[in-house]
Protein backbone atom coordinates (compact mmCIF):
# COMPACT_ATOMS: atom_id res chain seq x y z
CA UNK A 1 -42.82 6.60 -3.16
CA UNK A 2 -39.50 8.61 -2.92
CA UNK A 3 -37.78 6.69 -0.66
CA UNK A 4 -34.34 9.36 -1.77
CA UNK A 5 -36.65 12.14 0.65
CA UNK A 6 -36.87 9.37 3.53
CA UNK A 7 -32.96 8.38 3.31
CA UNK A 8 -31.99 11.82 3.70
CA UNK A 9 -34.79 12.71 6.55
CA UNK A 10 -33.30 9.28 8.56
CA UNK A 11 -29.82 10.29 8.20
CA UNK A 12 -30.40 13.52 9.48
CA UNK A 13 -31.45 12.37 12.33
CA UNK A 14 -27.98 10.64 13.37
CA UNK A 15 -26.77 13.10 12.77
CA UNK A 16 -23.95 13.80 15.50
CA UNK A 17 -22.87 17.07 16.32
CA UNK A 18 -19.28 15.90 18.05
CA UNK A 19 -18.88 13.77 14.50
CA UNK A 20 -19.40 16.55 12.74
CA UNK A 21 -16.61 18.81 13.82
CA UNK A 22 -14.12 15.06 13.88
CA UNK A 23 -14.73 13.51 10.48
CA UNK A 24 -13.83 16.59 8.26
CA UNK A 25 -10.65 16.33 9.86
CA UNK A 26 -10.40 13.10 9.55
CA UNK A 27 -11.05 12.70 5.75
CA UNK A 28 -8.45 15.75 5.34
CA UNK A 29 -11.56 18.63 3.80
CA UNK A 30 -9.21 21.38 4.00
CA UNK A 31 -7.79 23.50 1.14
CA UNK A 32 -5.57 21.59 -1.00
CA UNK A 33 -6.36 18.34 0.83
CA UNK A 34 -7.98 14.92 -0.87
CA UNK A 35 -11.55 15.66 0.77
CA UNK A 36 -11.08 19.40 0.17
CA UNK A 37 -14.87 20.82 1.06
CA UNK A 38 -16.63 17.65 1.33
CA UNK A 39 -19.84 18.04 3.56
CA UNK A 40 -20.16 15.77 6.84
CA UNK A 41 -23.43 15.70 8.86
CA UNK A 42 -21.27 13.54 11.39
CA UNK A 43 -22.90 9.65 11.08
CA UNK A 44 -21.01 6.46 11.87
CA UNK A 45 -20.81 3.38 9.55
CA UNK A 46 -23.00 1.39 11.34
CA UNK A 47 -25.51 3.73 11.40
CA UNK A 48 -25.35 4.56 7.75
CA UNK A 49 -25.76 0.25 7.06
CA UNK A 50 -28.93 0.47 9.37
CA UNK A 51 -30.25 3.30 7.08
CA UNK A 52 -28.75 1.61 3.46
CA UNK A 53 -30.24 -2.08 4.30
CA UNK A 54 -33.44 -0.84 5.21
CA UNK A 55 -34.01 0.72 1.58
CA UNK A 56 -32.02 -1.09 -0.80
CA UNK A 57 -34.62 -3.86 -1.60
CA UNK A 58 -37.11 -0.86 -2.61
CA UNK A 59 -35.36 2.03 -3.68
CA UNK A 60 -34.67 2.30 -7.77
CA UNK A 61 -31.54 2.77 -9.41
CA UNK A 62 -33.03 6.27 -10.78
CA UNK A 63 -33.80 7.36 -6.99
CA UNK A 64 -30.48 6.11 -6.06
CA UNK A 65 -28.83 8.48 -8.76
CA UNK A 66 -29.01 12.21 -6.74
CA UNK A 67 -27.79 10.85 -4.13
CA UNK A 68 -24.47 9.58 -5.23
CA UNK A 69 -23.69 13.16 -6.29
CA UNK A 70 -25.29 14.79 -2.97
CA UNK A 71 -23.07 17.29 -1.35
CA UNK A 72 -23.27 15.56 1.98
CA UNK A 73 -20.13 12.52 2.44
CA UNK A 74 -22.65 10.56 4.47
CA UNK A 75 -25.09 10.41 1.83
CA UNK A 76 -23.25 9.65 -0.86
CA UNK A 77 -21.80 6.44 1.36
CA UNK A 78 -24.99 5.76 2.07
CA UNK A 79 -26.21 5.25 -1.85
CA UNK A 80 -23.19 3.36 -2.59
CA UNK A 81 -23.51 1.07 0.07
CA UNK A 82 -26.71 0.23 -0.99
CA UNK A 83 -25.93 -0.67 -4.57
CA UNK A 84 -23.54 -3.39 -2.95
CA UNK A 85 -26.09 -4.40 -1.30
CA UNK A 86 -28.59 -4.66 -4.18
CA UNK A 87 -25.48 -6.10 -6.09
CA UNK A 88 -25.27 -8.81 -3.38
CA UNK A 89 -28.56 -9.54 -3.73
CA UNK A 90 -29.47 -9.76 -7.32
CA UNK A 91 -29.48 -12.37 -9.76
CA UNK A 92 -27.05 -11.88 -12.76
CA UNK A 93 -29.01 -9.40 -14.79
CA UNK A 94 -29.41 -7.46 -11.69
CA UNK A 95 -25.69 -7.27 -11.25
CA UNK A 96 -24.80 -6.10 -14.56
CA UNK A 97 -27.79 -3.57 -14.47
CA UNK A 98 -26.05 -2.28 -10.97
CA UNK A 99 -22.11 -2.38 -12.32
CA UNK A 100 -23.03 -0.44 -15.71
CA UNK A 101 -24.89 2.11 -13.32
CA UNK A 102 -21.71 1.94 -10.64
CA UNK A 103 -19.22 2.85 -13.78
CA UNK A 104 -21.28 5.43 -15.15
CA UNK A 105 -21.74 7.21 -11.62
CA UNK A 106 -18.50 7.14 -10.17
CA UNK A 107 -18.16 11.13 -9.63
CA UNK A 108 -19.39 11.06 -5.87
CA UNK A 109 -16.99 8.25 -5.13
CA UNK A 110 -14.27 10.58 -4.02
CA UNK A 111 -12.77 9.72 -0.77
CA UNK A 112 -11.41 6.20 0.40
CA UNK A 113 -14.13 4.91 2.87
CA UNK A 114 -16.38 4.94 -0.27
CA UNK A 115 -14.27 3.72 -2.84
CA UNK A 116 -13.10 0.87 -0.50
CA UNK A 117 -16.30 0.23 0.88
CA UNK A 118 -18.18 -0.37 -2.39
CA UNK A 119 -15.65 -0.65 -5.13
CA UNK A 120 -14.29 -4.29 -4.93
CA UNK A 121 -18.11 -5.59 -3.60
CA UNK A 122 -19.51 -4.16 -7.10
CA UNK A 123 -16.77 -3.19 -9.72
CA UNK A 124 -14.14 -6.40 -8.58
CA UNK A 125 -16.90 -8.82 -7.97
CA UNK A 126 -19.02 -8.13 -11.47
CA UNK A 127 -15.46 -8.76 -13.31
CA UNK A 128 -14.58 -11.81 -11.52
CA UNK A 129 -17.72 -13.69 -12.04
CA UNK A 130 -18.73 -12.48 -15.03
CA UNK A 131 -15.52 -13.43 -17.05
CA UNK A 132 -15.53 -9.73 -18.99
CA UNK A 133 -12.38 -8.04 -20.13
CA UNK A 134 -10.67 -6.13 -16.87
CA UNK A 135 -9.75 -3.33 -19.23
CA UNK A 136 -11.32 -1.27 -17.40
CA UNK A 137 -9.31 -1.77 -14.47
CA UNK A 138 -6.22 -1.08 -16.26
CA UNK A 139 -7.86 2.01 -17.62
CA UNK A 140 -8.27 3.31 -14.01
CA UNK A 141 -4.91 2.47 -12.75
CA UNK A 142 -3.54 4.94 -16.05
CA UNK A 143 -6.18 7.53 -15.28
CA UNK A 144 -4.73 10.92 -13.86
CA UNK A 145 -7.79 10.73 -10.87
CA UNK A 146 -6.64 9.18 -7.97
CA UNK A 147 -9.85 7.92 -6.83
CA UNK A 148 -10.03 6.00 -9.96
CA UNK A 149 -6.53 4.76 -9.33
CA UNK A 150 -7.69 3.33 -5.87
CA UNK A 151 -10.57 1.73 -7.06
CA UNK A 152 -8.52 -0.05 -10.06
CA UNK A 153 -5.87 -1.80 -7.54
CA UNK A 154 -8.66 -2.44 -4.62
CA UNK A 155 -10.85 -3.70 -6.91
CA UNK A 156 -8.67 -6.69 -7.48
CA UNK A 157 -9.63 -8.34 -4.21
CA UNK A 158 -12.00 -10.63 -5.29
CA UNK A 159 -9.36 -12.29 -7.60
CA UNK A 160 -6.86 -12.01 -4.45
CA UNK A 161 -9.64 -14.07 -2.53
CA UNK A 162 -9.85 -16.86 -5.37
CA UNK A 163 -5.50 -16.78 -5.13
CA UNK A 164 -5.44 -14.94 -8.43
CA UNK A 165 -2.71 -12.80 -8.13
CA UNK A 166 -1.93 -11.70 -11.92
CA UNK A 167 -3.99 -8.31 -11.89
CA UNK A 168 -3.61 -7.27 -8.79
CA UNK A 169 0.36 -7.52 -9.38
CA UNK A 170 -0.06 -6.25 -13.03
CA UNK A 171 -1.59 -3.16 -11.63
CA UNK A 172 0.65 -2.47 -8.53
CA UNK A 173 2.94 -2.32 -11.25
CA UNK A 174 1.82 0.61 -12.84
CA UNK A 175 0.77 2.34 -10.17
CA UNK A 176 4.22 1.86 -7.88
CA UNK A 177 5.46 5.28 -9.15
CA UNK A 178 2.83 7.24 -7.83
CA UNK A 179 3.17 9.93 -5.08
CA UNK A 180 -0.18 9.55 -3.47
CA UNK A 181 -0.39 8.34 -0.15
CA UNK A 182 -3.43 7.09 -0.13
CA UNK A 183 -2.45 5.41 -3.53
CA UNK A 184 0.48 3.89 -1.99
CA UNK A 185 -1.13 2.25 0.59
CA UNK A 186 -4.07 0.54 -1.12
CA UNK A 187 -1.44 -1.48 -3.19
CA UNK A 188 0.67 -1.74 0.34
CA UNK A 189 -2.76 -3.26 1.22
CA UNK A 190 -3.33 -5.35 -2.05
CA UNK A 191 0.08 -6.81 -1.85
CA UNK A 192 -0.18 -7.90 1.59
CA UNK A 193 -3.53 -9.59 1.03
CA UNK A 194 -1.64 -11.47 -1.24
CA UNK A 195 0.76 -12.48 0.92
CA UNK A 196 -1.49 -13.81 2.97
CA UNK A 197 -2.56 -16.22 0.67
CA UNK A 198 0.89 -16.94 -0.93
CA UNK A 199 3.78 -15.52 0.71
CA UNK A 200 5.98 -16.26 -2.11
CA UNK A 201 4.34 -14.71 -4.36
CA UNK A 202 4.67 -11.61 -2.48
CA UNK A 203 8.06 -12.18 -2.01
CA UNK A 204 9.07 -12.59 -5.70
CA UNK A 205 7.16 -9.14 -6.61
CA UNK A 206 8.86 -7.53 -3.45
CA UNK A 207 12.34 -8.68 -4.40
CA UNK A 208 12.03 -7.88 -8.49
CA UNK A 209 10.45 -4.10 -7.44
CA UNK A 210 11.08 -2.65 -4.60
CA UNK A 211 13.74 -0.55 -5.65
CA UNK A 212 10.89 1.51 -7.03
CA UNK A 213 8.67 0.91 -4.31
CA UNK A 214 8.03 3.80 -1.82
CA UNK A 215 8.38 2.92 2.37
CA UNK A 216 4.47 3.29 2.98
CA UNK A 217 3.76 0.39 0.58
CA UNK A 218 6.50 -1.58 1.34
CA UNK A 219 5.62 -1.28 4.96
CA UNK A 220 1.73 -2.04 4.41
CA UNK A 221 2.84 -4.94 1.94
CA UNK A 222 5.16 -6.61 4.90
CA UNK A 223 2.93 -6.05 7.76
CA UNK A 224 2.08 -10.07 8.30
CA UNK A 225 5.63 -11.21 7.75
CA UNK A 226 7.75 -12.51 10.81
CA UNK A 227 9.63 -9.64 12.36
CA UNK A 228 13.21 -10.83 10.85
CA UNK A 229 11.91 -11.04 7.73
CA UNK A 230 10.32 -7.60 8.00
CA UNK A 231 13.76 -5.75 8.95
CA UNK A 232 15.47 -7.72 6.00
CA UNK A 233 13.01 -5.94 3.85
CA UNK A 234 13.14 -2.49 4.88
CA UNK A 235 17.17 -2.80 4.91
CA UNK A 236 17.19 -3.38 1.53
């Protein structure tokens, strides 16, 4: 059965014509934007989870495949969100099977709902219970595609979650210098997810680099502190 046919039959179906003209906006498709031309048939998340959980537990990796690379945004959200699913899921094989298959397919995860939505549930997950080399996360963050970037320092937040700090610092690091705002505030966001955990932590890699920080990830990074704190910080 090609269950690919009946994903993209039930999506059109949400399909919501009010959406449709809002989320190109929204995800910046114009000329010489970060979503320039992407294709939106104008489907919320929760909708597109109703459609990805009830396929994932049937639908093979090789039917998953076109549709990570289908012109349509929605679609391609859709297939990624259910390889975290099947990732969730499976035993260990399974989970190796679907992070090889996440690396290798990567091309249709090109905006930041589906890089944030899928990368750190498949790509951070596999690496932190697995034990493997995180070169590949390092990799990313020196890649000249910013979608890779994003995934490299978002990725970390399964090590975040187990209050292991050293990558996700390590790669905020390398990526401090770059001009992207969407770049900037993933390790804003990084940074202040460890801060939640271990404020001085945060503190020490605020104080030894923010002269090379920009103001959106300093601002993201500080968000939780107490409000005197907060000023001290963006004095400086």
């Amino acid at each position: 059965m090609n269950h690919s046919k009946d994903i993209l039959n039930d999506l059109k179906l949400l399909s919501n014509k009010e959406k449709r003209e809002f989320l190109p906006r929204f995800f910046k498709t114009g000329k010489g934007e970060y979503g320039e031309g992407d294709i939106f048939w104008g489907i919320t998340v929760p909708n597109i989870r109703l459609v990805a959980k009830r396929y994932f537990k049937e639908i093979s990796l090789e039917q998953i495949e076109p549709l990570l690379n289908n012109e349509v945004h929605e679609v391609r959200l859709t297939a990624y969100l259910i390889l975290t699913y099947k990732f969730e899921k499976g035993d260990m094989d399974t989970k190796r099977d679907i992070y090889n298959f996440y690396i290798k397919n990567l091309e249709g995860c090109n905006n930041w709902d589906i890089v944030d939505l899928s990368c750190y549930k498949i790509l951070g997950e596999y690496l932190y219970i697995s034990k493997e080399s995180v070169d590949v996360l390092y990799d990313f963050a020196k890649s000249k595609d910013m979608w890779k970037q994003r995934i490299s320092i978002v990725s970390t937040f399964p090590f975040i979650k187990e209050n292991e700090f050293k990558h996700t610092l390590e790669i905020s690091k390398i990526l401090l210098k770059s001009k992207e705002d969407l770049i900037q505030k993933a390790i804003g966001w990084m940074l202040r997810e460890v801060g939640k955990r271990d404020i001085d932590v945060l503190r020490e890699f605020l104080n030894e680099n923010i002269k090379g920080m920009s103001r959106t990830t300093l601002r993201y990074s500080i968000e939780r502190m107490e409000e005197v704190e907060r000023k001290r910080y963006l004095s400086m």
